[in-house]
C-alpha atoms as a PDB file:
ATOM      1  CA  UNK A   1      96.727 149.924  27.474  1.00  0.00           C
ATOM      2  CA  UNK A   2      94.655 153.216  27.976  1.00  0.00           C
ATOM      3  CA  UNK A   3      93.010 151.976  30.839  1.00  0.00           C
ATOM      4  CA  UNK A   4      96.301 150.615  32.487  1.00  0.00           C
ATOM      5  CA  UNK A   5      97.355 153.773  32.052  1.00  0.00           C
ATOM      6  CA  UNK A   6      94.806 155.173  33.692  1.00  0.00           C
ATOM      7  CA  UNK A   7      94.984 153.242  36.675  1.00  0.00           C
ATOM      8  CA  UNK A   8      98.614 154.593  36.696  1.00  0.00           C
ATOM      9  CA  UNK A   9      98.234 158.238  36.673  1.00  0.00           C
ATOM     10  CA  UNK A  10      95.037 157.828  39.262  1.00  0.00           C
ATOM     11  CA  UNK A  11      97.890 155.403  41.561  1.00  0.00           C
ATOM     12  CA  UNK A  12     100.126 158.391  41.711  1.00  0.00           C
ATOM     13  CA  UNK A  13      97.384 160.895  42.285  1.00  0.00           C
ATOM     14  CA  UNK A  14      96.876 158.865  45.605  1.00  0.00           C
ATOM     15  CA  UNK A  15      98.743 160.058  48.630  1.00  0.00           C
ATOM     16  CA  UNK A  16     102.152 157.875  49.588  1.00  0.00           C
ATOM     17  CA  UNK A  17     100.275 157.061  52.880  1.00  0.00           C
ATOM     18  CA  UNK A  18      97.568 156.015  50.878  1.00  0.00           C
ATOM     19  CA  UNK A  19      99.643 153.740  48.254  1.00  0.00           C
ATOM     20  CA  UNK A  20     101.274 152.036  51.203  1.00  0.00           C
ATOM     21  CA  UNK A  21      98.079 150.808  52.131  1.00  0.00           C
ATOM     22  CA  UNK A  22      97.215 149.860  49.197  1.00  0.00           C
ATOM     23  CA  UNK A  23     100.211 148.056  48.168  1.00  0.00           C
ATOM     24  CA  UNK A  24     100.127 146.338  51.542  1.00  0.00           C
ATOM     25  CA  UNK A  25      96.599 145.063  50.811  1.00  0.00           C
ATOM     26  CA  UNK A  26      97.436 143.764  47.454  1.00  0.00           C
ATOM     27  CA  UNK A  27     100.353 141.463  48.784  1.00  0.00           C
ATOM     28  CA  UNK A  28      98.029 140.362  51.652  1.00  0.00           C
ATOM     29  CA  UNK A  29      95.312 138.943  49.233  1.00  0.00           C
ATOM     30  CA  UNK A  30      97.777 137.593  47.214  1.00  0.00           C
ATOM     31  CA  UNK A  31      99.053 135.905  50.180  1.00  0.00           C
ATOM     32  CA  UNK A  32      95.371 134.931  51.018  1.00  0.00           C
ATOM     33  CA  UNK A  33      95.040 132.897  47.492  1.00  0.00           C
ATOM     34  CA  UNK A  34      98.226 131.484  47.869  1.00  0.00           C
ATOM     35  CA  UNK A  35      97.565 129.719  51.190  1.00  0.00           C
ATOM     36  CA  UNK A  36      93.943 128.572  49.572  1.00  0.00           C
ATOM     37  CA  UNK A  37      95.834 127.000  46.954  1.00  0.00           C
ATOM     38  CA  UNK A  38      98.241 125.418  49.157  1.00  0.00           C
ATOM     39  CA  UNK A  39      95.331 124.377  51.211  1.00  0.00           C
ATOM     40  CA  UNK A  40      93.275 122.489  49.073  1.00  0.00           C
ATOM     41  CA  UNK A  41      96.196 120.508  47.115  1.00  0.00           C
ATOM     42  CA  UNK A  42      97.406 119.692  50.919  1.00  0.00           C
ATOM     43  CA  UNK A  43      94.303 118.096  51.562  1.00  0.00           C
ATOM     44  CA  UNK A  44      93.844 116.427  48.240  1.00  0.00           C
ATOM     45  CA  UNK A  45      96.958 114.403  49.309  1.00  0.00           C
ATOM     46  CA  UNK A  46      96.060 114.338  52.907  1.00  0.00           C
ATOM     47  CA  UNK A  47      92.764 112.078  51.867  1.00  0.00           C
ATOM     48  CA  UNK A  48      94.314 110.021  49.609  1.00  0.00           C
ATOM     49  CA  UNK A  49      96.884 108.965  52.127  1.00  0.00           C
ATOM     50  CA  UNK A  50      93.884 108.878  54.526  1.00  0.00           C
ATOM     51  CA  UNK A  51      92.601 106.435  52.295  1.00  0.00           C
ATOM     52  CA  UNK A  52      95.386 104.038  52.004  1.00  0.00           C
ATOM     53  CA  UNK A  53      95.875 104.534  55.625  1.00  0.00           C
ATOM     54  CA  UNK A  54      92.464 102.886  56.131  1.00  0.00           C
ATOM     55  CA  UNK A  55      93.078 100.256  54.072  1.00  0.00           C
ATOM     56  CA  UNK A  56      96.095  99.106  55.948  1.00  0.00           C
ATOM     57  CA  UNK A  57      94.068  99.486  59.210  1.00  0.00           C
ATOM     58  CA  UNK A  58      91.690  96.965  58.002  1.00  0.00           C
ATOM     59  CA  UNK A  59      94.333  94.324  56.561  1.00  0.00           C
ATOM     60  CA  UNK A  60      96.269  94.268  59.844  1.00  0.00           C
ATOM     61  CA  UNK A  61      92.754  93.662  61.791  1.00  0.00           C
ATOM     62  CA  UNK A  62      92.055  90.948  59.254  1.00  0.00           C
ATOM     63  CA  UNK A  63      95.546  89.177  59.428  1.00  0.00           C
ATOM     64  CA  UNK A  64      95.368  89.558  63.754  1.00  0.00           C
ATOM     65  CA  UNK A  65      91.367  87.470  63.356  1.00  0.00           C
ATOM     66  CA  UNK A  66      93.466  84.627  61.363  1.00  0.00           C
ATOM     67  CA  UNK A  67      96.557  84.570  63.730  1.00  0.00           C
ATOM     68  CA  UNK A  68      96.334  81.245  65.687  1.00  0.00           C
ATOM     69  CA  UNK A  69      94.926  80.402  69.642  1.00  0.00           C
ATOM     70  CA  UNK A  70      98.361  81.302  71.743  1.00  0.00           C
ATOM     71  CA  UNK A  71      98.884  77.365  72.860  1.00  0.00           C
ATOM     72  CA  UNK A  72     102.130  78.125  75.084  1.00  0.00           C
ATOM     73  CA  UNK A  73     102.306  76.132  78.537  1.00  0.00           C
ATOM     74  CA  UNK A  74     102.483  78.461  81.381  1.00  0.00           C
ATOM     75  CA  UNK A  75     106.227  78.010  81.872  1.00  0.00           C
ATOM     76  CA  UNK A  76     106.863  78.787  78.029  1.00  0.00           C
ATOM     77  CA  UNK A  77     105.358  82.321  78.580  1.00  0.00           C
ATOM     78  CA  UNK A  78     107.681  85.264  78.455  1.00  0.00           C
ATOM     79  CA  UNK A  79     107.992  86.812  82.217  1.00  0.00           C
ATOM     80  CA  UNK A  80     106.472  89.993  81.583  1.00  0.00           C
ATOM     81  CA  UNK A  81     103.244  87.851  80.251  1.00  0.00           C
ATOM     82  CA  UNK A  82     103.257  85.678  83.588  1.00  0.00           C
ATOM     83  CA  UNK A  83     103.386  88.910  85.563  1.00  0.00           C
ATOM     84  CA  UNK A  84     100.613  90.655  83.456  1.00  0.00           C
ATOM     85  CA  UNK A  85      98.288  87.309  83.575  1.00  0.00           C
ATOM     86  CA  UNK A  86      98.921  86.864  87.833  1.00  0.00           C
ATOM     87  CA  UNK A  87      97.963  90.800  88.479  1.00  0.00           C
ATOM     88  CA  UNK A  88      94.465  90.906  86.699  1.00  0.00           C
ATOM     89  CA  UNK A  89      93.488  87.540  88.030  1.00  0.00           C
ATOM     90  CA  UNK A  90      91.438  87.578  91.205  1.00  0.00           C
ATOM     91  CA  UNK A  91      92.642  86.304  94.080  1.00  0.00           C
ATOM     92  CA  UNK A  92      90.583  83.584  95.773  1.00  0.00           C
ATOM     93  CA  UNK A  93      88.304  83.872  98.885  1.00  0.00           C
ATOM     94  CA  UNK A  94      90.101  82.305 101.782  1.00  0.00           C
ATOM     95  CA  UNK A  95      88.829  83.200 104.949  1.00  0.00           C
ATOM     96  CA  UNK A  96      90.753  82.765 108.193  1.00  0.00           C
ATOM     97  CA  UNK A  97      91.499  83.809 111.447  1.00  0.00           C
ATOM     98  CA  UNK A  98      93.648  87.094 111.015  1.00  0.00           C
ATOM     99  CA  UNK A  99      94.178  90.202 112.882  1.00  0.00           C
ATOM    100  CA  UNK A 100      93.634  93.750 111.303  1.00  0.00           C
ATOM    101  CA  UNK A 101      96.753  95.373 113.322  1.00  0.00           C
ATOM    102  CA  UNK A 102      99.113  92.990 111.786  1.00  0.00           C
ATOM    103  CA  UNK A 103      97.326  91.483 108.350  1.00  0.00           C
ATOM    104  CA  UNK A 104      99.092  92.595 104.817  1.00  0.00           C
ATOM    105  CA  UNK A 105      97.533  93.698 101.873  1.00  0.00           C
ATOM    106  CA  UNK A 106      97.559  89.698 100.456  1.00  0.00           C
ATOM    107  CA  UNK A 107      95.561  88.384 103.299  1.00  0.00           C
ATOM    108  CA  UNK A 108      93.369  91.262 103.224  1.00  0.00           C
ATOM    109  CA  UNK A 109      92.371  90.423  99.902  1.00  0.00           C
ATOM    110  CA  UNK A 110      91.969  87.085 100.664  1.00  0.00           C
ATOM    111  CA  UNK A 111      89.839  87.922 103.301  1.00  0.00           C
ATOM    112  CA  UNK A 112      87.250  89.391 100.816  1.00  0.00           C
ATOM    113  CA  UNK A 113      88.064  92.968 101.460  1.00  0.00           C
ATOM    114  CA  UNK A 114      88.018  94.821  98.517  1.00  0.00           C
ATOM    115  CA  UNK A 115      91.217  97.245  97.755  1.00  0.00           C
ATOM    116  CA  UNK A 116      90.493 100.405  98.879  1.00  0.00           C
ATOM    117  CA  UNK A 117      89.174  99.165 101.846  1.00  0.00           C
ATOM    118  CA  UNK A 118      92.442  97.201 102.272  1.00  0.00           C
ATOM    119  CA  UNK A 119      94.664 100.312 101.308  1.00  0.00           C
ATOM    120  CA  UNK A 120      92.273 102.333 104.185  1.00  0.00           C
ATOM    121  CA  UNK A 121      92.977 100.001 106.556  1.00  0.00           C
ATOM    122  CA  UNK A 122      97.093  99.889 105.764  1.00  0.00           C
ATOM    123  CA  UNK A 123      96.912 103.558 105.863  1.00  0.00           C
ATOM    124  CA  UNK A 124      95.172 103.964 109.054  1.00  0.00           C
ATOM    125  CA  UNK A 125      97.745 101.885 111.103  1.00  0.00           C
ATOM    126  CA  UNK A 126     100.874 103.527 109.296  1.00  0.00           C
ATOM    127  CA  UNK A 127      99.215 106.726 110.772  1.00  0.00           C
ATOM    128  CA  UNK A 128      99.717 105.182 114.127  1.00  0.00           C
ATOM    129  CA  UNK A 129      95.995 103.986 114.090  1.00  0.00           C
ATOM    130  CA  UNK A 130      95.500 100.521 116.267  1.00  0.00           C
ATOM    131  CA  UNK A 131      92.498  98.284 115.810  1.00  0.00           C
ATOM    132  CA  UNK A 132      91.547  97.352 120.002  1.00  0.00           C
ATOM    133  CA  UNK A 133      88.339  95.560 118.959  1.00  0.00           C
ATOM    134  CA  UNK A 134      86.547  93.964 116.178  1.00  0.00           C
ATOM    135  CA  UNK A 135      83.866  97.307 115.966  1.00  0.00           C
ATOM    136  CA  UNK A 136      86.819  99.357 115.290  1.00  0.00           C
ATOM    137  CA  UNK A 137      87.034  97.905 112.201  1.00  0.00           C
ATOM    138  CA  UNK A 138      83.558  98.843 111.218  1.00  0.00           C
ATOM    139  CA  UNK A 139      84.461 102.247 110.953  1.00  0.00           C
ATOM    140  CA  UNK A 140      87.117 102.045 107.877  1.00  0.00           C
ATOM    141  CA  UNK A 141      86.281 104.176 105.260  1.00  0.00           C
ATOM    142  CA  UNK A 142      84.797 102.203 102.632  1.00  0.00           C
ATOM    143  CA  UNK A 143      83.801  99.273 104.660  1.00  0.00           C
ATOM    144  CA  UNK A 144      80.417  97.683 103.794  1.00  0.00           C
ATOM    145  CA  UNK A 145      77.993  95.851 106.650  1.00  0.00           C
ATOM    146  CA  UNK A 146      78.700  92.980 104.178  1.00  0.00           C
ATOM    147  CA  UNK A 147      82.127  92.786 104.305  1.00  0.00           C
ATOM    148  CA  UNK A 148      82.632  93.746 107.734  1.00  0.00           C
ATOM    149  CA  UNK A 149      79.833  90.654 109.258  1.00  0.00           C
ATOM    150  CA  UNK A 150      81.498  88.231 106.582  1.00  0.00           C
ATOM    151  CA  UNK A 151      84.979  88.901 108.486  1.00  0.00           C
ATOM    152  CA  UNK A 152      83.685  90.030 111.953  1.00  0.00           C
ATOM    153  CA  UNK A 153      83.957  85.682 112.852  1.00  0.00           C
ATOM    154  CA  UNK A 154      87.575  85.517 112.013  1.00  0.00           C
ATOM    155  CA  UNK A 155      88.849  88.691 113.920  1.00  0.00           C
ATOM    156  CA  UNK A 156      91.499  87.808 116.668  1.00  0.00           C
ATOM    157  CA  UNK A 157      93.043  90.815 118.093  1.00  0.00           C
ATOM    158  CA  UNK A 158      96.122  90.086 119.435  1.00  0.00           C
ATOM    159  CA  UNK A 159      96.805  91.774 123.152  1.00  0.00           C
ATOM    160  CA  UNK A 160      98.299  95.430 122.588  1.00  0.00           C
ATOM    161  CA  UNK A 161      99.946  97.216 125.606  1.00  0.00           C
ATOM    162  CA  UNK A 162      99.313 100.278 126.560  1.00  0.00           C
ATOM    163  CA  UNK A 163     100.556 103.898 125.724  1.00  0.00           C
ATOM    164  CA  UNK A 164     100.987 104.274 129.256  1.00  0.00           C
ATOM    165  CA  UNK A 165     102.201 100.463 130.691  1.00  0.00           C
ATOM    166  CA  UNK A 166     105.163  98.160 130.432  1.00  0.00           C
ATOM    167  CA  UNK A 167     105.089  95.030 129.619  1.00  0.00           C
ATOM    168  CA  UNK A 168     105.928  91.999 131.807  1.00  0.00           C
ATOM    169  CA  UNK A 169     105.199  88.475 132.730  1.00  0.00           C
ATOM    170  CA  UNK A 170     103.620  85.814 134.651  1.00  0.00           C
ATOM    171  CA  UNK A 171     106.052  83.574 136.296  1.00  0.00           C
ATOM    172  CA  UNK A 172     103.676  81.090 136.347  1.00  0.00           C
ATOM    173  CA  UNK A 173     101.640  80.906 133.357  1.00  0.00           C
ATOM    174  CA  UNK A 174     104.145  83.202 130.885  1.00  0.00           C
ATOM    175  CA  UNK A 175     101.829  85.222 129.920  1.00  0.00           C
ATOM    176  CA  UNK A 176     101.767  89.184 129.590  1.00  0.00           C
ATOM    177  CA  UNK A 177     100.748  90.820 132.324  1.00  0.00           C
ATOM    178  CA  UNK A 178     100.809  94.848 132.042  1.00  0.00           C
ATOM    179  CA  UNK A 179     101.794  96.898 135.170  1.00  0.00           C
ATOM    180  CA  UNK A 180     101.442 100.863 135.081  1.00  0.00           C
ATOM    181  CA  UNK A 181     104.454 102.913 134.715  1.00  0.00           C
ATOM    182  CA  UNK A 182     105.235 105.239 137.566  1.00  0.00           C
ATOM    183  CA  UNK A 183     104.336 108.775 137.346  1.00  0.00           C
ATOM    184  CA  UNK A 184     106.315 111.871 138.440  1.00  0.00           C
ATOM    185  CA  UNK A 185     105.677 112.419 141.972  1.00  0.00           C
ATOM    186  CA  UNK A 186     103.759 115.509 142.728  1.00  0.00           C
ATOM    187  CA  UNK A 187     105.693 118.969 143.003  1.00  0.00           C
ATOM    188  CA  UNK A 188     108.090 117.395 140.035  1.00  0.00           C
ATOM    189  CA  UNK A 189     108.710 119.875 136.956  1.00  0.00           C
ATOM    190  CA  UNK A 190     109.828 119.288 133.197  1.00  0.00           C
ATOM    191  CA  UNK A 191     111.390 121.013 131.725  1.00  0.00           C
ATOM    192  CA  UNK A 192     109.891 121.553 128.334  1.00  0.00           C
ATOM    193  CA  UNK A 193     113.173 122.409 125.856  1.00  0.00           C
ATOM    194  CA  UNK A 194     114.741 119.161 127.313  1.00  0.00           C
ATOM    195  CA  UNK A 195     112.465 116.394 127.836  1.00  0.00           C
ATOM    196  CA  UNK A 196     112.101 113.798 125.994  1.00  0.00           C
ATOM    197  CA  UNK A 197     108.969 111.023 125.009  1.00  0.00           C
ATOM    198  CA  UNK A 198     109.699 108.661 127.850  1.00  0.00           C
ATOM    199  CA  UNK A 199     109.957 111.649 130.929  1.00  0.00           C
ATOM    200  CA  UNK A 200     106.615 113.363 129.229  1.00  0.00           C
ATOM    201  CA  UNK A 201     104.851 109.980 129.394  1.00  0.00           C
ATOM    202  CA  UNK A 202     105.468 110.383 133.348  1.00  0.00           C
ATOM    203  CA  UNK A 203     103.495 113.366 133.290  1.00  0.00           C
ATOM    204  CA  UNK A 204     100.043 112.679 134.615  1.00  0.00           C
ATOM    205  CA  UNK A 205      97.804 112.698 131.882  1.00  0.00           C
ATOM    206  CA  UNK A 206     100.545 112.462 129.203  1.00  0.00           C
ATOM    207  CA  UNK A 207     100.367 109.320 126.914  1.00  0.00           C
ATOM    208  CA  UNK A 208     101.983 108.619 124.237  1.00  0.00           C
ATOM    209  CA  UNK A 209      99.835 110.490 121.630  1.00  0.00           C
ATOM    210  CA  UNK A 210     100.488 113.597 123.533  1.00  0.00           C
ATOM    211  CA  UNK A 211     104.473 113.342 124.474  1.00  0.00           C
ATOM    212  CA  UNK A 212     104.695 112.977 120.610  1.00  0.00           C
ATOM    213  CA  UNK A 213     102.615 115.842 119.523  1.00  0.00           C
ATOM    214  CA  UNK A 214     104.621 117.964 121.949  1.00  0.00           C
ATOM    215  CA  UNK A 215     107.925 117.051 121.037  1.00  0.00           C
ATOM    216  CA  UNK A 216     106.896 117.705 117.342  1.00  0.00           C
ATOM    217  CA  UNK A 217     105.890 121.219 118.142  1.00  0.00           C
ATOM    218  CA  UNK A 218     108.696 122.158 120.052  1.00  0.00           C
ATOM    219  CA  UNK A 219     110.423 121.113 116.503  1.00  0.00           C
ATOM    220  CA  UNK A 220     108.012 123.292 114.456  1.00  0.00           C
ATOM    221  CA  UNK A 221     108.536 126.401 116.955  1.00  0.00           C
ATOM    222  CA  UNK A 222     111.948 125.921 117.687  1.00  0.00           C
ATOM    223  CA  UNK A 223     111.658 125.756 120.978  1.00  0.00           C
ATOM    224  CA  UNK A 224     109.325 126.876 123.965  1.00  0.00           C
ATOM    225  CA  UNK A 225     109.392 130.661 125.502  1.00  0.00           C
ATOM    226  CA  UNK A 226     106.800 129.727 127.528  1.00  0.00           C
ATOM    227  CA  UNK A 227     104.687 126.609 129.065  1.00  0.00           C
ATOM    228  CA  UNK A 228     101.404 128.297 127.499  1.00  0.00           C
ATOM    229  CA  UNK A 229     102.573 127.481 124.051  1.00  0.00           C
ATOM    230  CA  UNK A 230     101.553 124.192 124.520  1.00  0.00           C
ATOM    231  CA  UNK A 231      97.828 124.685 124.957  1.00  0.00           C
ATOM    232  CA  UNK A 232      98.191 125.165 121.743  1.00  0.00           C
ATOM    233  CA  UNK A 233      98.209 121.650 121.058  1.00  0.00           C
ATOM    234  CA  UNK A 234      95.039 120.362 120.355  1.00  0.00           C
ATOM    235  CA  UNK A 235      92.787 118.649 122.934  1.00  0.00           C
ATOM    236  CA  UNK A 236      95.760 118.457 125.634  1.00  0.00           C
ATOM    237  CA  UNK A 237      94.685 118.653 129.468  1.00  0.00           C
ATOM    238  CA  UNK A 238      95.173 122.118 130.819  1.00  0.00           C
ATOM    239  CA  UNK A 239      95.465 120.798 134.115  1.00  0.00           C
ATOM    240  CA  UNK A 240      99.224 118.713 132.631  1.00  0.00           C
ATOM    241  CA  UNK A 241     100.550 122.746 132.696  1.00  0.00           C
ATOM    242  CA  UNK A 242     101.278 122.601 135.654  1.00  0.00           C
ATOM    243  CA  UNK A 243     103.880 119.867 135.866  1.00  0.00           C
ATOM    244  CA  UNK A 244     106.449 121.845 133.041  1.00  0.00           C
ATOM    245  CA  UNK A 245     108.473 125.285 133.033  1.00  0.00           C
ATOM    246  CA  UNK A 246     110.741 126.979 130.691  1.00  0.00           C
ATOM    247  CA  UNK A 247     114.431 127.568 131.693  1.00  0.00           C
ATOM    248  CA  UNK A 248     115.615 131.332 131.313  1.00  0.00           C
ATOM    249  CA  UNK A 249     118.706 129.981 129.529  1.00  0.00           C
ATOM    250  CA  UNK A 250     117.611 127.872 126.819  1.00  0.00           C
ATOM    251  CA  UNK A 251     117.919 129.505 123.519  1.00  0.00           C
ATOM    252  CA  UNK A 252     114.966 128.728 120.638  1.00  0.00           C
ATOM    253  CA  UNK A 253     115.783 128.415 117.285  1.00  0.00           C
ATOM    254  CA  UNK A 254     115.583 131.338 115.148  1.00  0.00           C
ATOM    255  CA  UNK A 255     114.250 132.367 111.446  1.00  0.00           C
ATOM    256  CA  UNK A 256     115.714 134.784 109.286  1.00  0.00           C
ATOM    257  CA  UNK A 257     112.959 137.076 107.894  1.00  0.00           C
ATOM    258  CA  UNK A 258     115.337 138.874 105.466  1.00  0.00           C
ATOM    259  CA  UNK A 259     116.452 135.283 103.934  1.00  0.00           C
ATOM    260  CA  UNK A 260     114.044 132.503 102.576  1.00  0.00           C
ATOM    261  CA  UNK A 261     110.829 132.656 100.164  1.00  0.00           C
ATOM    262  CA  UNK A 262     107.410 131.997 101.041  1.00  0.00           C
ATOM    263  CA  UNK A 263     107.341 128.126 101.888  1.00  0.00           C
ATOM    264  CA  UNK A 264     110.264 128.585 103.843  1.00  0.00           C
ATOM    265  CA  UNK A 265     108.855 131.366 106.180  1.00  0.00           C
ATOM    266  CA  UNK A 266     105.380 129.240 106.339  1.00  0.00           C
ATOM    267  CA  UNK A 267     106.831 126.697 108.046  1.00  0.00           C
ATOM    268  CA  UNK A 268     106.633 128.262 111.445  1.00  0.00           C
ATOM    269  CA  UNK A 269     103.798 127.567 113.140  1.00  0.00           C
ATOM    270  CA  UNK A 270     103.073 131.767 113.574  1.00  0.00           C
ATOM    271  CA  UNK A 271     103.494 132.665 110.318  1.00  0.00           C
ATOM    272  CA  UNK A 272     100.700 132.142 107.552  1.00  0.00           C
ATOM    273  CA  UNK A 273     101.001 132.180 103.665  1.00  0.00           C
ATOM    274  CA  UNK A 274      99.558 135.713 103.899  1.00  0.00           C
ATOM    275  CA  UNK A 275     101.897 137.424 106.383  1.00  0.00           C
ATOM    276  CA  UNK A 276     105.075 135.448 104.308  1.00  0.00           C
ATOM    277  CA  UNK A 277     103.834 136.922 101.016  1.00  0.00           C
ATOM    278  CA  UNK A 278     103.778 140.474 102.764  1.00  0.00           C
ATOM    279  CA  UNK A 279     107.350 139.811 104.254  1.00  0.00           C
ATOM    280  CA  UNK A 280     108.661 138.823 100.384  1.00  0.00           C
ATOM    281  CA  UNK A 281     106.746 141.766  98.699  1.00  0.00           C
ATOM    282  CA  UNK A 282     108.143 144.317 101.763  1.00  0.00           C
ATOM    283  CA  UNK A 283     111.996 142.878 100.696  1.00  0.00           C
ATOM    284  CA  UNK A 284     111.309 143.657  97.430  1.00  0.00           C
ATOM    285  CA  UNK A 285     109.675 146.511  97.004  1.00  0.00           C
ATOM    286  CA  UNK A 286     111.713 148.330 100.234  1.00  0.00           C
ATOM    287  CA  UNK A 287     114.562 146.107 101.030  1.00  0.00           C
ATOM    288  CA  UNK A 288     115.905 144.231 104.436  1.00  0.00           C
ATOM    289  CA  UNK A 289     113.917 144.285 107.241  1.00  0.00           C
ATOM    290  CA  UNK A 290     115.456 146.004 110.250  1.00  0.00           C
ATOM    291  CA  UNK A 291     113.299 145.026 112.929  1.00  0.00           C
ATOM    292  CA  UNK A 292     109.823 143.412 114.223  1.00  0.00           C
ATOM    293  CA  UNK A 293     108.684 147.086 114.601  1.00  0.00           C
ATOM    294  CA  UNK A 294     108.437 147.225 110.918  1.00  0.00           C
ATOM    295  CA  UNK A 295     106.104 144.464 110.899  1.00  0.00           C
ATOM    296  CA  UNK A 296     103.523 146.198 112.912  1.00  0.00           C
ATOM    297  CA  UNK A 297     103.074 148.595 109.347  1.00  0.00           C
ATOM    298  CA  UNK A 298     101.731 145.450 107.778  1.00  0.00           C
ATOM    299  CA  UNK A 299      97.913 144.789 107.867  1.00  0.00           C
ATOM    300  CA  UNK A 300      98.671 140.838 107.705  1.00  0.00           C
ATOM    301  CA  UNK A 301     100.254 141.099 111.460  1.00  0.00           C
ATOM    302  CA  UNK A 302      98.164 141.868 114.863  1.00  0.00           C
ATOM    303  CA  UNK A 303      99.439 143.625 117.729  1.00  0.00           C
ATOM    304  CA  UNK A 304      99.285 140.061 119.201  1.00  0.00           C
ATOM    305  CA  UNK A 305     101.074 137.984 115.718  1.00  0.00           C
ATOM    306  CA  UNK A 306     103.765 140.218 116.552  1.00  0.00           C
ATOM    307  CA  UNK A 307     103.833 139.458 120.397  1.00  0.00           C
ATOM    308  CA  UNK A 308     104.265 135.839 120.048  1.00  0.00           C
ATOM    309  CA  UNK A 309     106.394 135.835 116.617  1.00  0.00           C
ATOM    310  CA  UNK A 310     108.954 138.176 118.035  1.00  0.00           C
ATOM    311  CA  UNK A 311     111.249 136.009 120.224  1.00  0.00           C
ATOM    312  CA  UNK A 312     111.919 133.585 117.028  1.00  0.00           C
ATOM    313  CA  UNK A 313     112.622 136.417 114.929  1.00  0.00           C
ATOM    314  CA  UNK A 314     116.338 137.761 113.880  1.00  0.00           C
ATOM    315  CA  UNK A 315     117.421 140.169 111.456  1.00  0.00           C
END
């Protein structure tokens, strides 16, 4: 008693700040001991149960070794066995004459080709790619010398026409003859907003590939402002320049700058993720933008970004 005492009269000697903290650190360690306790009888129970888990583990793996061989015919099988059984079994060689710009997936396999290669080779002609000799073939990503000599003996290409050439036929024999389609005569112009695949294809040294990629731009852009826009299409021939023009009175397609996040703004061709993410932050931080001037204040644009971007702008 005269030492509990003791400890009383020294407790109230103690500052309040000071008996806070220590009546704070009492209930913390006896939280501390608490948990332990609740700890340890936790995982008294949790290995026992481990225990009896185990046990049942093994019985079940004992009573599957002494379940009986599956004896079922074929036809007695569930469907979703069938199904399961025909995808993981290997599908027999069976090589044939095929060609590899009309061929599925099945008689690629068949083939021998292994399926990535066969996946490559479905991918490249969805892309528009087109197999015009057996070497081409070669050149699949993934494909082997093996594979490729094994199958080189039963390529047949069928006859493709051209980008550039109609089809027609031989009144004698019936077969397919190709005759070139006419070109625009000279002095001729296109009009770039308005033409379509088949009138680009006239222009010399437009084939297909090219009529495509332009028409796809114009999309992307929304619409020419000028024929030197389309230089900007990879690879094309400068020299096909000179057979298109831009009409005064065709309007493009405009984007909002004050409307629209960052993937929407990005999907013109003369704006980058950078220069989107400064239009966003500039709304945010300043509000609308009022015109392209204001864009010159941004580091992300060039005198010349600005140039080009500004007839697709509105605000």
């Amino acid at each position: 008693m005269k030492n509990l005492k003791l400890v009383k009269d020294k407790f109230f000697l103690l500052t309040k700040a000071d008996r806070r903290v220590l009546v704070f650190l009492s209930a913390a360690l006896c939280m501390a001991t608490a948990v332990l306790v609740y700890c340890t009888f936790h995982r008294t129970q949790y290995d026992e149960k481990a225990s009896m888990t185990s046990d049942e583990i093994k019985s079940f793996i004992a009573s599957l070794n002494e379940r009986p061989h599956d004896s079922r015919k074929w036809s007695e099988r569930l469907a979703y066995e069938r199904k399961e059984y025909a995808r993981n079994e290997p599908i027999p060689l069976n090589l044939h004459t095929f060609d590899p710009n009309s061929a599925d997936s099945i008689e690629l396999l068949q083939l021998g080709f292994p399926k990535y290669v066969a996946h490559n080779i479905l991918a490249y002609r969805r892309k528009g790619g087109m197999f015009r000799n057996p070497e081409k073939l070669s050149t699949v990503y993934g494909m082997t010398p093996e594979v490729f000599n094994r199958a080189k003996p039963y390529i047949s290409i069928a006859p493709q026409p051209s980008a550039e050439r109609a089809e027609s036929k031989d009144t004698a024999s019936g077969k397919p003859l190709y005759v070139p389609q006419p070109k625009l005569a000279k002095g001729t112009m296109v009009d770039l907003n308005a033409a379509d695949t088949t009138l680009l294809k006239k222009v010399p040294g437009i084939g297909s590939g090219y009529a495509k990629a332009i028409v796809r731009y114009r999309e992307q852009l929304g619409g020419f402002v000028s024929v030197s826009q389309i230089s900007e299409i990879k690879s094309i021939p400068s020299d096909a320049l000179a057979w298109f023009e831009v009409k005064p009175n065709h309007s493009v397609r405009k984007i909002d700058v004050n409307s629209g996040g960052v993937e929407k703004l990005t999907h013109h061709p003369y704006i980058n993720f950078y220069q989107a993410k400064a239009i966003v932050e500039y709304r945010r931080k300043r509000g609308d933008i009022k015109s392209v001037r204001q864009l010159g204040f941004m580091e992300q644009f060039s005198e010349a970004d600005i140039k080009r971007l500004a007839p697709y702008l509105k605000f």
